[in-house]
C-alpha atoms as a PDB file:
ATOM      1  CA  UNK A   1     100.830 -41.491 158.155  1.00  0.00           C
ATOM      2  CA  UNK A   2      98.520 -43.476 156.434  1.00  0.00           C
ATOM      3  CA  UNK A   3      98.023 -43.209 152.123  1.00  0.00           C
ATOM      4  CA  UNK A   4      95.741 -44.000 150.240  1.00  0.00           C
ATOM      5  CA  UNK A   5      95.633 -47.565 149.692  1.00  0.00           C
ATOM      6  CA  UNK A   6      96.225 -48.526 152.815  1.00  0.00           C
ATOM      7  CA  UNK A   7      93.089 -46.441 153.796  1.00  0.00           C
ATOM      8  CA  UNK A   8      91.179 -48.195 151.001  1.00  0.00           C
ATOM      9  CA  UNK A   9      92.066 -51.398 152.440  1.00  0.00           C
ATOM     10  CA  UNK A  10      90.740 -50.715 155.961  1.00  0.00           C
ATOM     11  CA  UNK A  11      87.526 -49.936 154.233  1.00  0.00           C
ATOM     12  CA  UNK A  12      87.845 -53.379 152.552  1.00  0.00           C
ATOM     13  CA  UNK A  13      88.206 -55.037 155.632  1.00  0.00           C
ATOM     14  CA  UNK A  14      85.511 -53.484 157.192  1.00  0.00           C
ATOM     15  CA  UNK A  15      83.463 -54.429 154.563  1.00  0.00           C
ATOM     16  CA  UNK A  16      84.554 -58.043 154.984  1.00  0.00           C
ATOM     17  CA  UNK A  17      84.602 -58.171 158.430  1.00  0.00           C
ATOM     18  CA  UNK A  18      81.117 -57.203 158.543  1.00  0.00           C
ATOM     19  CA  UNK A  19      80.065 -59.841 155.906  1.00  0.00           C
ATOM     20  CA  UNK A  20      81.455 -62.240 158.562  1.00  0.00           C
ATOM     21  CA  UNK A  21      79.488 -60.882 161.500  1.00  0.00           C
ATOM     22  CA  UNK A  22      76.312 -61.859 159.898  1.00  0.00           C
ATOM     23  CA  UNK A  23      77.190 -65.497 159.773  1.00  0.00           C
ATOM     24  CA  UNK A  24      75.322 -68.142 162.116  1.00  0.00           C
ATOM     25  CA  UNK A  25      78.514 -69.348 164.982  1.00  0.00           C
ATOM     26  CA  UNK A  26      78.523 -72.704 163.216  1.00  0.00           C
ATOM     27  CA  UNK A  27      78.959 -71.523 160.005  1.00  0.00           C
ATOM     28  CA  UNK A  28      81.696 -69.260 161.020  1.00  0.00           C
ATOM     29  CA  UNK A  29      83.312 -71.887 163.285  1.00  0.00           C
ATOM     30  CA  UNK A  30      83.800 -74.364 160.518  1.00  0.00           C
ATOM     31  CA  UNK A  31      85.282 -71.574 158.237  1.00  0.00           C
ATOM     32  CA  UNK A  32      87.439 -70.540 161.103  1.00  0.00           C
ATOM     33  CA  UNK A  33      88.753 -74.037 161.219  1.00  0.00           C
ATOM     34  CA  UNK A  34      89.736 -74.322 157.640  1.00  0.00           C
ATOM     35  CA  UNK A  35      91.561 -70.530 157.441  1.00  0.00           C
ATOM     36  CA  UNK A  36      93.330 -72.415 160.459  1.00  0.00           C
ATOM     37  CA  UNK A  37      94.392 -75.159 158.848  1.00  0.00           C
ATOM     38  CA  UNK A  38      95.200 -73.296 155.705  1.00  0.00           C
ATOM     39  CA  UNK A  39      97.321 -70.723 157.229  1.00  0.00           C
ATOM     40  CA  UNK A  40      99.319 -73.954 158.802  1.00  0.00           C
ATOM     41  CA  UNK A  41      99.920 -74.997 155.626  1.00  0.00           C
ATOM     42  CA  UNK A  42     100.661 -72.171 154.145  1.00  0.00           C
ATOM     43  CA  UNK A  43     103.505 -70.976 157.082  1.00  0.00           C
ATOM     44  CA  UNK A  44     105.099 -75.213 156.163  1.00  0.00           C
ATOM     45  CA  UNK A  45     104.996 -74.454 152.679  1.00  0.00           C
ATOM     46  CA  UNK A  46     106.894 -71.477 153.175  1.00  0.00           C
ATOM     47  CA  UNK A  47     109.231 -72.644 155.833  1.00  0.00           C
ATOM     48  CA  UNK A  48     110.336 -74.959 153.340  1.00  0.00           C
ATOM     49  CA  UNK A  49     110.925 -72.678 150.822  1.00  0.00           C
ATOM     50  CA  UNK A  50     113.008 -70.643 153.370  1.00  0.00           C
ATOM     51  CA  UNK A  51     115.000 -73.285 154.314  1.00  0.00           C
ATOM     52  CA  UNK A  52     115.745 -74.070 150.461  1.00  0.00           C
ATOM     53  CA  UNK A  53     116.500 -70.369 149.747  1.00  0.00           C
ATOM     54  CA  UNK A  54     119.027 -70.526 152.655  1.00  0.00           C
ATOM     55  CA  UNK A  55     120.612 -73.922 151.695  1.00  0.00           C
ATOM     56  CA  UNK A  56     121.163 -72.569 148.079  1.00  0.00           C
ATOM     57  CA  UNK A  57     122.176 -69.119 149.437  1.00  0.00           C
ATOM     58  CA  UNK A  58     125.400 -70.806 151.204  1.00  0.00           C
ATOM     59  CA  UNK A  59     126.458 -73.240 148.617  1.00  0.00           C
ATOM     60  CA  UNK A  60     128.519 -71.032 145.974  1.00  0.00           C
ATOM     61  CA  UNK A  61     127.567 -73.102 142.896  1.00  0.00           C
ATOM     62  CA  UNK A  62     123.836 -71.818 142.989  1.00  0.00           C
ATOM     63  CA  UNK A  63     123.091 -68.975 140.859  1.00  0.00           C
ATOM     64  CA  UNK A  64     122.377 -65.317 141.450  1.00  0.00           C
ATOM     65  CA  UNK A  65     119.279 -66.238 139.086  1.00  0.00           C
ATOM     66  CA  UNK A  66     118.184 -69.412 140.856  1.00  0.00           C
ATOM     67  CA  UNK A  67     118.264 -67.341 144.624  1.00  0.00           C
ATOM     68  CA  UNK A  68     117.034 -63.858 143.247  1.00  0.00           C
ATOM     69  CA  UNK A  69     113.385 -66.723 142.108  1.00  0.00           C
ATOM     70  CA  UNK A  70     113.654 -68.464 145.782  1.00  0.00           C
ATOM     71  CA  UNK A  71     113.770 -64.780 147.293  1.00  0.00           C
ATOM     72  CA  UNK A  72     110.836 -63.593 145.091  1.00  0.00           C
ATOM     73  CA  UNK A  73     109.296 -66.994 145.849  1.00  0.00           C
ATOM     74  CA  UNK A  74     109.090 -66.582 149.745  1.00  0.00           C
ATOM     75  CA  UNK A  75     108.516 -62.810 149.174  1.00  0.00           C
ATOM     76  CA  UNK A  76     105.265 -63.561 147.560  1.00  0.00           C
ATOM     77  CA  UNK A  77     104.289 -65.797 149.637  1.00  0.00           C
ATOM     78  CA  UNK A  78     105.099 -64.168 152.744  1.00  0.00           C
ATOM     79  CA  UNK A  79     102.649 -61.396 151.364  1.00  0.00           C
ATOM     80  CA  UNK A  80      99.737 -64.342 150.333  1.00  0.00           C
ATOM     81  CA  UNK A  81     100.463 -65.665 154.069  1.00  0.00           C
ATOM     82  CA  UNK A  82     100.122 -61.987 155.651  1.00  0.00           C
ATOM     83  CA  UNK A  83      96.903 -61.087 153.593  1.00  0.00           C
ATOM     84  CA  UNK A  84      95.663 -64.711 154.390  1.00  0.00           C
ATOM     85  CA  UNK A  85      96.023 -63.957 158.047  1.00  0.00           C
ATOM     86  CA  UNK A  86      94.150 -60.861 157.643  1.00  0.00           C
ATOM     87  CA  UNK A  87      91.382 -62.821 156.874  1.00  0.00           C
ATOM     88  CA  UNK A  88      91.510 -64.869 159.555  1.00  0.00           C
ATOM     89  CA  UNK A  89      91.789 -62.404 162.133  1.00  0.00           C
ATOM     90  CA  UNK A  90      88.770 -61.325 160.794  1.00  0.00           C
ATOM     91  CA  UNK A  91      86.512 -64.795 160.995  1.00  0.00           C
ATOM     92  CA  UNK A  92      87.935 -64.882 164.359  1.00  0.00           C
ATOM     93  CA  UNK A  93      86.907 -61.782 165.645  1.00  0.00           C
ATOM     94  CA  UNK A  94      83.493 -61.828 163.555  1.00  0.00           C
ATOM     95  CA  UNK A  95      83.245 -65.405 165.818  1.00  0.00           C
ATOM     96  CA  UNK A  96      84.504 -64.020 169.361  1.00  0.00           C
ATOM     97  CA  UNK A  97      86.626 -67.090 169.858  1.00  0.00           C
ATOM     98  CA  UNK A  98      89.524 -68.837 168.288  1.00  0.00           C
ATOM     99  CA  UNK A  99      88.128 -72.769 168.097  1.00  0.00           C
ATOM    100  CA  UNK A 100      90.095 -76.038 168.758  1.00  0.00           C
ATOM    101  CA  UNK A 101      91.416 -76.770 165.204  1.00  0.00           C
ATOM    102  CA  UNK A 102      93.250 -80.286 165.454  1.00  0.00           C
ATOM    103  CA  UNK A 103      96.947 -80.671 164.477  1.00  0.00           C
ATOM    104  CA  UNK A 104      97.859 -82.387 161.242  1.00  0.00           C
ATOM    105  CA  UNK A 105      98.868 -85.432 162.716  1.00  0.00           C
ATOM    106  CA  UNK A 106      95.638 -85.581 165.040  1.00  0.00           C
ATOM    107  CA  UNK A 107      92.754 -85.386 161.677  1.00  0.00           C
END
């Protein structure tokens, strides 16, 4: 069952999606490239901050303060990551084609 605001944002990303389908295939390409390499970045950032939320979650001398701000941490940016994505599923599908984006260590 859908509600409302999940209905509102289908709309929005109709609305967006279509903005994207009147871009020239360069112009898209080359913004498809950077949501690339921003959602990379974005999934290390987080990664890391996972990894520290789990470190401090099994040493006992951490505080229930300190891990309930690393939980909210990756929480919000688990939902900047997923709404990020979004958008990129978008540029891709507006462009027909996911392009060759080259790995950090290959720029």
């Amino acid at each position: 069952m859908n509600d409302v605001g999940s209905s509102e944002a289908n709309d929005q990303r109709k609305a967006t999606g279509s903005r994207y389908r009147s871009m020239h295939k360069s112009e898209l390409e080359a913004l498809a490239v950077s949501a690339i390499s921003e959602h990379r970045s974005l999934l290390a950032a987080d990664e890391a901050v996972y990894e520290e939320w789990t470190r401090a979650s099994a040493d006992p001398s951490v505080s229930s303060a300190v891990l309930k701000n690393l939980q909210d941490e990756y929480i919000a940016r688990q939902k900047k990551s997923e709404a990020q994505q979004e958008e990129l599923s978008d540029i891709i599908d507006a462009l027909g084609y996911v392009p060759d984006v080259p790995s950090d260590g290959d720029e």
